[in-house]
Every structure is written in C-alpha cells, then in structure tokens.
Protein backbone atom coordinates (compact mmCIF):
# COMPACT_ATOMS: atom_id res chain seq x y z
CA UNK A 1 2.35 -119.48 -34.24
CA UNK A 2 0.57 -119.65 -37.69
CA UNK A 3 3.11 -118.30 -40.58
CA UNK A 4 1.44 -116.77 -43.91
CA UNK A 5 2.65 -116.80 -47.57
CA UNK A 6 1.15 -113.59 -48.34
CA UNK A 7 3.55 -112.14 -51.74
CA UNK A 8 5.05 -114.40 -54.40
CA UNK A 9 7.43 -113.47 -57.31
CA UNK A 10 8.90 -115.22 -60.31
CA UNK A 11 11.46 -115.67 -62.82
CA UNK A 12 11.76 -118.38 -65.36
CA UNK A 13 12.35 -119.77 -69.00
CA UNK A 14 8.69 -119.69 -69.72
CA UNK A 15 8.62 -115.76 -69.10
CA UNK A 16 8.56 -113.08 -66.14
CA UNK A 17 6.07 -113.20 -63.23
CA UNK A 18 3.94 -115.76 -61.82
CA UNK A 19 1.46 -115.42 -64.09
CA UNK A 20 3.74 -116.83 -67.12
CA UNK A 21 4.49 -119.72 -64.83
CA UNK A 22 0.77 -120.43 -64.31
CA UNK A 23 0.00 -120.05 -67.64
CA UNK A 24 2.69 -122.74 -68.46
CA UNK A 25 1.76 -125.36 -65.97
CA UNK A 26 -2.24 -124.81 -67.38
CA UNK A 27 -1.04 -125.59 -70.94
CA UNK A 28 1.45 -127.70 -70.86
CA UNK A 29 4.37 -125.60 -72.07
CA UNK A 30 7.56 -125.74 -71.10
CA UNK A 31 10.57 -123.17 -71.63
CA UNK A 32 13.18 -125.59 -72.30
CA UNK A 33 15.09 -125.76 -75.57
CA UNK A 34 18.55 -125.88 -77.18
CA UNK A 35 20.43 -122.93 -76.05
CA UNK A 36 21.43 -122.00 -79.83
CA UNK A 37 23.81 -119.13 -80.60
CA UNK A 38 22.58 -116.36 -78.04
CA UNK A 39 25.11 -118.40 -75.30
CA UNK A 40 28.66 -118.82 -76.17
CA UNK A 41 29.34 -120.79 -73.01
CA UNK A 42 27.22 -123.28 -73.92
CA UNK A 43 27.10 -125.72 -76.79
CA UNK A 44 24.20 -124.49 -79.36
CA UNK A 45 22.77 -127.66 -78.55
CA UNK A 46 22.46 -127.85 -75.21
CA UNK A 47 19.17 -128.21 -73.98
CA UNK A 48 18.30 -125.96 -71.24
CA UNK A 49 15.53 -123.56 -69.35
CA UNK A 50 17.31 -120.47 -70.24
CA UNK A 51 15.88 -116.71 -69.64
CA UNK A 52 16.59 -115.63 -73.18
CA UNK A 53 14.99 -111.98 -72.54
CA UNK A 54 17.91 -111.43 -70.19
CA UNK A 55 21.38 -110.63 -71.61
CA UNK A 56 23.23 -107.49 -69.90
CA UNK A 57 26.71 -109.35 -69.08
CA UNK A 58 27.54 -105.43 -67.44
CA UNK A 59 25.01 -107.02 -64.34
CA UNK A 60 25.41 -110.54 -62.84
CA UNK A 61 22.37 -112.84 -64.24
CA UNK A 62 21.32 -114.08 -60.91
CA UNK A 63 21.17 -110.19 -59.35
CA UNK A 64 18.71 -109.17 -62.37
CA UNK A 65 16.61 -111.97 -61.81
CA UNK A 66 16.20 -111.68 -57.88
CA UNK A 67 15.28 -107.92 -58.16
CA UNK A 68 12.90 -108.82 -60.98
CA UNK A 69 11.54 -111.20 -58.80
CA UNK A 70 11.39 -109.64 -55.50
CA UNK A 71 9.92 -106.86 -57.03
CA UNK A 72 6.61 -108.88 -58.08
CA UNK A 73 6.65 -110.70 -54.83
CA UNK A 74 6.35 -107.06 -52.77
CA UNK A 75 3.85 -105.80 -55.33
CA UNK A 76 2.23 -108.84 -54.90
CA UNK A 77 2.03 -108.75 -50.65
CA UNK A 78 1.23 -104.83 -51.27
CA UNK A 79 3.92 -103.32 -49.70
CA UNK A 80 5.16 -100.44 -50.89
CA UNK A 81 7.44 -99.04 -48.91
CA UNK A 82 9.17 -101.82 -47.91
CA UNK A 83 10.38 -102.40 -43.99
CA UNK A 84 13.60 -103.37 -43.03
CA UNK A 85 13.20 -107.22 -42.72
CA UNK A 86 15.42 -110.45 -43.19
CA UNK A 87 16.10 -111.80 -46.18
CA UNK A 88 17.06 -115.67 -46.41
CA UNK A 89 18.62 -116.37 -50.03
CA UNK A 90 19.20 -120.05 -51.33
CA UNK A 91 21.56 -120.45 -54.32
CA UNK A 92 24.05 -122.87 -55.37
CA UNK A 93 25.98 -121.21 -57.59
CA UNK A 94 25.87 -117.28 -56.87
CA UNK A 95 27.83 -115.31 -59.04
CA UNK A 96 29.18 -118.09 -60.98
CA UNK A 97 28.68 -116.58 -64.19
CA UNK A 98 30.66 -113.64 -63.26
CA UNK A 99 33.40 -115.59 -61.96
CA UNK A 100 33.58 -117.46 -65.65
CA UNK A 101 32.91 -114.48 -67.78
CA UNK A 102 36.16 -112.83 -65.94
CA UNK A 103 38.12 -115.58 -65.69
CA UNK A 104 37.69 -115.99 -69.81
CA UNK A 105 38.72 -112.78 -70.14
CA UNK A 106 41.90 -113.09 -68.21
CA UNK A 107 40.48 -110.90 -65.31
CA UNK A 108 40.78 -111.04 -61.78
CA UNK A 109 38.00 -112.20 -59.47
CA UNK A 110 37.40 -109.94 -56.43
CA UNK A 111 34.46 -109.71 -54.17
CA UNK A 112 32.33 -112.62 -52.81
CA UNK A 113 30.06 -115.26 -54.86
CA UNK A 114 27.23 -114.89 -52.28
CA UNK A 115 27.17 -110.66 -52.63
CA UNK A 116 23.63 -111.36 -54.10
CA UNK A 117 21.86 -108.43 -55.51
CA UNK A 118 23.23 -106.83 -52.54
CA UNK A 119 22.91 -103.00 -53.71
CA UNK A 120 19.44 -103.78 -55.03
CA UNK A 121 18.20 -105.17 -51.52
CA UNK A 122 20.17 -102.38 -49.26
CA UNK A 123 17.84 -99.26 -51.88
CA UNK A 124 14.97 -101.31 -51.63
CA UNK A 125 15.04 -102.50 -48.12
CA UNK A 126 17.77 -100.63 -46.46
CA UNK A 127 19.87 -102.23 -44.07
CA UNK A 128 19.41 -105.82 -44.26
CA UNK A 129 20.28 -108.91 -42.58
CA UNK A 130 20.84 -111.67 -45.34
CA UNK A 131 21.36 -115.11 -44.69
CA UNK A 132 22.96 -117.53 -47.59
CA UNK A 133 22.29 -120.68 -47.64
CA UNK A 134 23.92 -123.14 -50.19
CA UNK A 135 23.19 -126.63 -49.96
CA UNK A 136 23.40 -127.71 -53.00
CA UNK A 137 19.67 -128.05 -54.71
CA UNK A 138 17.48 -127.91 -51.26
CA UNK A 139 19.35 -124.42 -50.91
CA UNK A 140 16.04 -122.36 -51.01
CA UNK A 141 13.86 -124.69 -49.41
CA UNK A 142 16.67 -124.76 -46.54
CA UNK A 143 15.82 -121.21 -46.21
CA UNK A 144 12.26 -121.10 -45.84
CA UNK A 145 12.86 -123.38 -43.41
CA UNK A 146 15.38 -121.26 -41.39
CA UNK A 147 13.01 -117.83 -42.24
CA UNK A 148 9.63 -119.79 -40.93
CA UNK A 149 11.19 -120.73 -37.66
CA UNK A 150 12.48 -116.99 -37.31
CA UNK A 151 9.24 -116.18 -37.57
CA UNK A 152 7.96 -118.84 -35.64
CA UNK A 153 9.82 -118.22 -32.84
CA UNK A 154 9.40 -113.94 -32.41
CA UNK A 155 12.55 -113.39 -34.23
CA UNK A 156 10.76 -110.86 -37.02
CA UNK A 157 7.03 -110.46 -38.16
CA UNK A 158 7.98 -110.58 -41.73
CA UNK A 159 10.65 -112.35 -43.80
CA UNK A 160 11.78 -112.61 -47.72
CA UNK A 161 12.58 -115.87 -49.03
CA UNK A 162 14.69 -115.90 -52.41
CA UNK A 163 16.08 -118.62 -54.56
CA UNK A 164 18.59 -118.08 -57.57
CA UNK A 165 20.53 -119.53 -60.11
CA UNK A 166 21.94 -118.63 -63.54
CA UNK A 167 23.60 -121.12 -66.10
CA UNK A 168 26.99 -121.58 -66.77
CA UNK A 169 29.40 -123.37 -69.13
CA UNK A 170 30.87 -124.41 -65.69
CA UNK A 171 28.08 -125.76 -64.21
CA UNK A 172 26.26 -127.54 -67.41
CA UNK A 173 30.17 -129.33 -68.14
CA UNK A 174 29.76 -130.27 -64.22
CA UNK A 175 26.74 -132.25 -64.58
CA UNK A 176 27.48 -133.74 -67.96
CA UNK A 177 30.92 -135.15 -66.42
CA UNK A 178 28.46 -136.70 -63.60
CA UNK A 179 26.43 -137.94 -67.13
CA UNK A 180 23.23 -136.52 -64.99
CA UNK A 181 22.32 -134.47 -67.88
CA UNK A 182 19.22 -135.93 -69.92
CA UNK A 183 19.23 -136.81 -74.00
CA UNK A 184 16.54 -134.64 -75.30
CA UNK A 185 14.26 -133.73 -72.33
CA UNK A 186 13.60 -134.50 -68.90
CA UNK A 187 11.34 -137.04 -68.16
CA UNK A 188 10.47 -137.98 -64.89
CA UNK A 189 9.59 -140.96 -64.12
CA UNK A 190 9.20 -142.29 -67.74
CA UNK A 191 10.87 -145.73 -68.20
CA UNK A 192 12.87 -144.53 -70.79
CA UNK A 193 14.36 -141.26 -68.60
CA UNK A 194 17.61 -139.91 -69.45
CA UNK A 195 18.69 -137.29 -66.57
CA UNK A 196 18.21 -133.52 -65.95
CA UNK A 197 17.71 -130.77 -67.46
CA UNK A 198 19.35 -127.40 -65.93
CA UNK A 199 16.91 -124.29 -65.46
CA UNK A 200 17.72 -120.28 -64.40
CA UNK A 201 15.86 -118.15 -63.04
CA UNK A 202 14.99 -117.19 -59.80
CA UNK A 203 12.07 -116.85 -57.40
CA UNK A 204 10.75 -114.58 -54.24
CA UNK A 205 8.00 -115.47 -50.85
CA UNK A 206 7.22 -113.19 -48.62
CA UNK A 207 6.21 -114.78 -45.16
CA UNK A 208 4.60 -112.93 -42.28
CA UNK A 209 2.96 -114.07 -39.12
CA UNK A 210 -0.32 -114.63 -38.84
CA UNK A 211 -0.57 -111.31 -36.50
CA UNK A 212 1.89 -108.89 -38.72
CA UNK A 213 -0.34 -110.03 -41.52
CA UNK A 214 -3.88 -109.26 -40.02
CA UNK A 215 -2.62 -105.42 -38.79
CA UNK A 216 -1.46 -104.68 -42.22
CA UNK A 217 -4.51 -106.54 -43.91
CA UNK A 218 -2.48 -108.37 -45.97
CA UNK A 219 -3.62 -111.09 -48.24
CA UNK A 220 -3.32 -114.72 -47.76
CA UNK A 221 -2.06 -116.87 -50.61
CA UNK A 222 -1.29 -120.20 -48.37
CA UNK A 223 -0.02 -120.80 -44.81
CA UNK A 224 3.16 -122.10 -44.61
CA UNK A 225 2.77 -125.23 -42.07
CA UNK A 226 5.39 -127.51 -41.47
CA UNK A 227 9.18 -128.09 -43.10
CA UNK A 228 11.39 -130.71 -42.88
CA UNK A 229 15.15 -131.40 -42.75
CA UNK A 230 17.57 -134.31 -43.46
CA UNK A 231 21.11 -134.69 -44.04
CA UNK A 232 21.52 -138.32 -44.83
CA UNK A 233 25.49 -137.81 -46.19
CA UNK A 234 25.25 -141.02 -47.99
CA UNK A 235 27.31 -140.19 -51.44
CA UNK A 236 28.13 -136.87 -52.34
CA UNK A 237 26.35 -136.63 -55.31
CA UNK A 238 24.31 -139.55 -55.34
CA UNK A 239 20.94 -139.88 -53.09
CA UNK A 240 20.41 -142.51 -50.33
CA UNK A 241 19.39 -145.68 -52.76
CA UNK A 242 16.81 -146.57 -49.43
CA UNK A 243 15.00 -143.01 -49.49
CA UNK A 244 15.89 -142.78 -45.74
CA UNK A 245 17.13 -139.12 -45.90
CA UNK A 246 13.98 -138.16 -48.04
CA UNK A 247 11.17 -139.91 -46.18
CA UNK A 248 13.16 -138.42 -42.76
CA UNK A 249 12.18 -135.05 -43.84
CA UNK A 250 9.04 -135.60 -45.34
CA UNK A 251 7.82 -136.84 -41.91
CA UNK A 252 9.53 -134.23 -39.91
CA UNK A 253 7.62 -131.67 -41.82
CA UNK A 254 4.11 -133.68 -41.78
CA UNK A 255 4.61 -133.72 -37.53
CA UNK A 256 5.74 -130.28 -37.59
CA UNK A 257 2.63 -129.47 -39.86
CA UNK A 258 0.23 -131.60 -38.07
CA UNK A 259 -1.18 -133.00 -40.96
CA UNK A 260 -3.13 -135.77 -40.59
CA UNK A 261 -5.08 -135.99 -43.72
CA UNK A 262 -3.76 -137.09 -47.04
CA UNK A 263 -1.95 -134.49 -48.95
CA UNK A 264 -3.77 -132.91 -51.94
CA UNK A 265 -0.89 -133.62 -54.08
CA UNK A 266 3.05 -133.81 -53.96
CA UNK A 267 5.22 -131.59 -55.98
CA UNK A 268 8.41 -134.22 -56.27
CA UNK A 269 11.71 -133.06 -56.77
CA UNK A 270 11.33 -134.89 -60.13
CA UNK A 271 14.99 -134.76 -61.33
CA UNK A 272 14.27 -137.38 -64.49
CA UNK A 273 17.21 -139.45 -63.13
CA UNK A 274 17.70 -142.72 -62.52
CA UNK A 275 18.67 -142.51 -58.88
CA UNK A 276 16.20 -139.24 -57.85
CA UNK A 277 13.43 -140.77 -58.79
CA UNK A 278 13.73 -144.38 -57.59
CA UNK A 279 14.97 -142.86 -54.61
CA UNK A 280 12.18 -140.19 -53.96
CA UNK A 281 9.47 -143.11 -54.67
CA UNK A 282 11.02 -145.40 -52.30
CA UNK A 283 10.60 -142.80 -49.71
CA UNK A 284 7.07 -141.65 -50.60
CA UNK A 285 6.21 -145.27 -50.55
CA UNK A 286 7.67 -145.71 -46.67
CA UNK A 287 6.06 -142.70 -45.45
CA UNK A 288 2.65 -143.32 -46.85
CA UNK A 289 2.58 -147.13 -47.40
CA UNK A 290 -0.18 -148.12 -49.93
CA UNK A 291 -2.08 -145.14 -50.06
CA UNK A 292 0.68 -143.07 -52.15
CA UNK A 293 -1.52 -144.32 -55.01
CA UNK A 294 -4.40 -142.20 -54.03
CA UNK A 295 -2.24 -139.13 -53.61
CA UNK A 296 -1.54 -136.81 -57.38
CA UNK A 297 1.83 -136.38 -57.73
CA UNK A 298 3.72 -134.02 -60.09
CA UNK A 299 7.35 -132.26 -60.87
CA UNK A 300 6.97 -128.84 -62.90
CA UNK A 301 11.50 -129.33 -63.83
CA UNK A 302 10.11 -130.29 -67.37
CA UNK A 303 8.33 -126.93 -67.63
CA UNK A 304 11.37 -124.69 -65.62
CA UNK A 305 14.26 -127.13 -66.09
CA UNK A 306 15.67 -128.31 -62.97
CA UNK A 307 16.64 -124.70 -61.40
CA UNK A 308 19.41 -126.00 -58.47
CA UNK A 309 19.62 -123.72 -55.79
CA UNK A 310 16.33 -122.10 -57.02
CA UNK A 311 14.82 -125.15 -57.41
CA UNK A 312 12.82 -125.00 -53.52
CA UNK A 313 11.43 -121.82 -53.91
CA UNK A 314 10.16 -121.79 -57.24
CA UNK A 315 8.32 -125.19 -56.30
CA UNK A 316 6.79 -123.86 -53.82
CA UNK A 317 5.40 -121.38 -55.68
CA UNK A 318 4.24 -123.61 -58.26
CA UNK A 319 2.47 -125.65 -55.34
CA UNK A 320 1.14 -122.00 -54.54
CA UNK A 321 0.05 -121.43 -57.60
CA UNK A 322 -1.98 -124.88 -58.04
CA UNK A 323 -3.66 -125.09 -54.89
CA UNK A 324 -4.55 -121.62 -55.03
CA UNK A 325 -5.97 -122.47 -58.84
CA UNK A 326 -7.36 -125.99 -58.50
CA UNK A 327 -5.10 -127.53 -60.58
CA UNK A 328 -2.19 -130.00 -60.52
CA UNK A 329 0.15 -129.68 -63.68
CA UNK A 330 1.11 -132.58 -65.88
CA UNK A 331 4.26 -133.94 -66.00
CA UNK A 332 5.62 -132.98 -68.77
CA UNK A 333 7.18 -135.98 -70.93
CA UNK A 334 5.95 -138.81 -69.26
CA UNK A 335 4.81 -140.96 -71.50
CA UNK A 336 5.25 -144.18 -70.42
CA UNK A 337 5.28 -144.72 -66.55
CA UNK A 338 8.06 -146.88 -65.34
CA UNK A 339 6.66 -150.09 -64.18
CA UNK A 340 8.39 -150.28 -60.83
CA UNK A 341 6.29 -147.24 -59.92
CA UNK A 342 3.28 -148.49 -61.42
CA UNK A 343 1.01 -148.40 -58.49
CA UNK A 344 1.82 -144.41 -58.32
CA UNK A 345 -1.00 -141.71 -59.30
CA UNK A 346 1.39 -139.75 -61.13
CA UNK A 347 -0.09 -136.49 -63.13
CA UNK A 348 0.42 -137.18 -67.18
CA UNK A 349 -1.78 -136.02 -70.35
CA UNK A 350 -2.99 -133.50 -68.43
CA UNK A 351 -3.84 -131.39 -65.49
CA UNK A 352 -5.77 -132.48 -62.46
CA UNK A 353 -8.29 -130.46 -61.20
CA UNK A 354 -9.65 -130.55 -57.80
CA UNK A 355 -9.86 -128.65 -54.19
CA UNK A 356 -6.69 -128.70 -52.67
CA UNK A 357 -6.41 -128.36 -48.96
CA UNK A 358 -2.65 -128.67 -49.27
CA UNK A 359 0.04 -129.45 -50.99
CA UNK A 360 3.50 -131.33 -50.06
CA UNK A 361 6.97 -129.63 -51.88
CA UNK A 362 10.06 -132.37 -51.75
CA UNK A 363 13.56 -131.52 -52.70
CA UNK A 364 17.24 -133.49 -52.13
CA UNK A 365 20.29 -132.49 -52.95
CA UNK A 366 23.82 -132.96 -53.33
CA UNK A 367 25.70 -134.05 -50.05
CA UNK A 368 22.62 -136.22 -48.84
CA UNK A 369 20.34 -132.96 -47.72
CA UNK A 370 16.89 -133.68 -48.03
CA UNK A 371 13.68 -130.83 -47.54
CA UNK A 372 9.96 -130.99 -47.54
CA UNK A 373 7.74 -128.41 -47.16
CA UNK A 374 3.65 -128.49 -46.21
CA UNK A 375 1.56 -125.83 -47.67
CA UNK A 376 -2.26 -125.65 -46.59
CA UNK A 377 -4.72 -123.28 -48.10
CA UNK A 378 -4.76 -120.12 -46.35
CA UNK A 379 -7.85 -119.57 -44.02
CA UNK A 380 -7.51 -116.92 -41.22
C-alpha cells in the first residue's frame, strides 16, 4: 500500500512555517546565534537555534510550537475540520523546560513530561490516540516509521507525525559535560569540526494512504516509501565506530522502499562531531561502495541547529522541501572538507539544483538507534 505526505508544518530558529525554512536553505541562512540575555538558563554566549519570537513561560515551549506547527501542516493537507486520527509524537525531552523552570522556583513537579500539547490536540482533533516515542535523537523519525506501517497495514487512512524539542539549561549543560557541543558553529564534516549545535523547534507530516488521499483529493507533496530501523546498543552515547547500526537501517529502508536507483541526494544526520560523522560516512560508504561520490549529500543542523528529538521530522521536511523545489541546500560551514571523506560529493558554497526523484533522510541517536527514511516524488 502506497503512503502519501500530503500536509507539512514547521517551527524553527530561522522563523515560523515552511516557507521560512525554505527560504533559509535557498540562501544560506542559518538561525543560530549566541543566546544573549533573552534566556537566563543559558549562558549569553551560548550558541544555539533558539525561537526567539516565542517567550510565554505561562505555556510549555514545546506545546506552543507543536500547535503552531500542526496548525500549518492541516492548513497545508486542507483539512479543515479535522478527523479523529492518530497522532505519533517524537521528542526527547518533553516538558523539560517546565520541569526546570519549577524546579528553580522551588515548585513541585506534577503531571507527565510526555502530556504534549495534549489540550491543544483533544479541541483540535478530539479524542486522540497519541503515541510517544523517545529515543533519543531518531525519536521522530521512529515515529513515522511506526505511523507509516499503521497505515500500511489498514490500521487508519490518515496519521499526524510530530517532532519537538525546546532548550534547556539542563539539556545544553548535558551535552557540554559530554564536550559534544561545538566552538563557534557546527560544521559538518569540515576538518576542523568542533561538535553540535542544539536547535528548538518543532515540526508536523500528515500521512494518508494513497486511497484516503484520492477520495478527499488531497495533494501530494512526496510519497513516503520505505523506513528503516537499527538498534546497534554499542555505547550509550557514542555511535557504532564501524557504521554497522547506520548502514543496517539505511538498507532496511532502501528494500522496504524498493529503490533501486541511486538516491537524488542524502540528508545526513550531520551532527559536526567527530564520531557522527566518521561514523555516518563509514556506513554510507558500505551501503553504496564507490558510487557514494556520485550521490549530493547535505545536513540542514547548521541552518536549524541540531533539533534532538525533532531532529527526524524536521529533516524530512527539509528533504520535502528540496525535492519538491529542485534544490539541495549547502552545508553550511564547510569550508574545508575533511580529507578522509574526500572522495564524498558533499553540498558546500552553494545549493545544488537538479530533478530529484528522491531523497534519503538518516538519523542515529543516543543508545545505538539508527533511522532512515526514503522519500520519492509524489506521482499518483
């Protein structure tokens, strides 16, 4: 059964909506910058992809983002009143901000992390089934997976897939005691990379089958053909030095997706760190031998920051975004290409242009859990 992408919605730190995030990855922009004095739980010189036109403490971050962001993704699919349908939410934080902001304040913490703009989604969907998934940084890619195969297999005709995350105090001090965090900016790749860079925001998909979508008339924004999974459980924060967890799943989801035709280009997880990316480009290079260096490859986490949880789902709509548009973004910062990846067509200076048939989105995470998901262009 053939599953549709046919709504997409998105918050970042280069703006609200999709179009903000297409203009970025066009130009060349990015929304990272020192956090500065709006943040008080954050050094003012912490570099990070904040959403600095977002500041009610009275709501959690992360709920004001998803609603923002399912919103556009509904208006987007052109539903309007909106039928009761499952929603599969990756995050791997939740309501961490909450959690600090009261436990600064000498309050007590009640209620559960994962509640995730619950009252929005029971007013603007009614009574709904939500499914959390937290695994770390393949969290929302884990649950496109899970809301594809529901679809897949006659469970619902129509599913919403969310990511979200919001920046913390807590988390930033948890990745600088793990010295993941970059010096200045990310930069993938780059011989002289430093680490990460942490993003917020948050991002929304709305999948239908191909049959739900054709009685509605719905419009098609890319098919959503094969995923792949892969727990390797090599370190607990650090990724299999081989790339056997990551090339795993990146061939589970090319035999799920049938592909056999090289990939238009691959949206890497593209951390800027040491480990990520020797690991990911010891697994592209197992999967797809010598021809990796005919294949564009990219990571949009110097234009978002590196969004965790939220990190699957707004990739995916970035790969949305460029195969829809013709374009692969640059990567932003790399400047000069490390030499043990030399023979790699990475995207730098600018964007490539092109017609993309499809489009490969690769994310790991803490814990050893590796995702990839296949995109094709959408023809009915």
């Amino acid at each position: 059964m053939r599953v549709f992408v046919t709504g997409i919605g998105a918050v970042s730190c280069v703006g609200m909506g999709v179009a903000s995030l297409e203009t970025a990855m066009r130009t060349g922009i990015s929304g990272v910058a020192e956090a500065g004095d709006d943040y008080p739980d954050l050094s003012p010189q912490a570099v990070v992809g904040m959403v600095r036109t977002i500041k009610n403490d009275a709501v959690p971050r992360a709920d004001t983002f998803l609603a923002l962001a399912i919103e556009e993704a509904f208006s987007s699919a052109m539903l309007g009143a909106i039928p009761q349908l499952p929603v599969y939410l990756g995050s791997a934080h939740g309501h961490l901000d909450v959690w600090q902001r009261k436990f600064r304040n000498g309050l007590p913490y009640s209620g559960s992390m994962w509640r995730l703009a619950q009252d929005f989604l029971e007013q603007r969907v009614g009574s709904v089934d939500v499914t959390v998934v937290s695994t770390a940084c393949t969290a929302s890619s884990v649950a496109f997976g899970l809301a594809l195969d529901a679809l897949r297999t006659g469970q619902c005709g129509m599913a919403l897939v969310c990511g979200v995350e919001s920046v913390t105090g807590f988390l930033h001090a948890g990745f600088a005691s793990l010295r993941s965090l970059a010096v200045g900016n990310c930069r993938p790749f780059d011989r002289d990379r430093t680490g990460l860079v942490l993003g917020e925001g948050a991002a929304a998909i709305v999948l239908e089958t191909e049959a739900h979508a054709a009685q509605r008339g719905a419009n098609l924004l890319a098919e959503a053909a094969g995923f792949g999974f892969c727990a390797d459980g090599v370190h607990l924060t650090a990724p299999d030095p081989t790339g056997g967890g990551a090339s795993t799943a990146l061939r589970r989801a090319i035999d799920d997706a049938q592909l056999d035709e090289i990939p238009g280009f691959i949206n890497t997880h593209g951390t800027g760190t040491l480990l990520n990316d020797r690991m990911e480009c010891l697994a592209l290079k197992r999967v797809f031998g010598q021809t990796i260096s005919t294949m564009p490859l990219t990571s949009t986490k110097p234009i978002t920051g590196h969004m965790c949880g939220a990190a699957g789902a707004i990739e995916i709509v970035n790969s949305i975004i460029g195969m829809q548009n013709g374009f692969v973004p640059q990567i932003l910062g790399l400047r000069n290409q490390d030499k043990d990846f030399a023979d790699f067509d990475f995207v730098r200076d600018e964007l490539r242009t092109g017609d993309f048939q499809s489009a490969i989105s690769m994310n790991s995470g803490f814990g050893g859990t590796n995702t990839a998901v296949i995109l094709k262009r959408a023809y009915p």
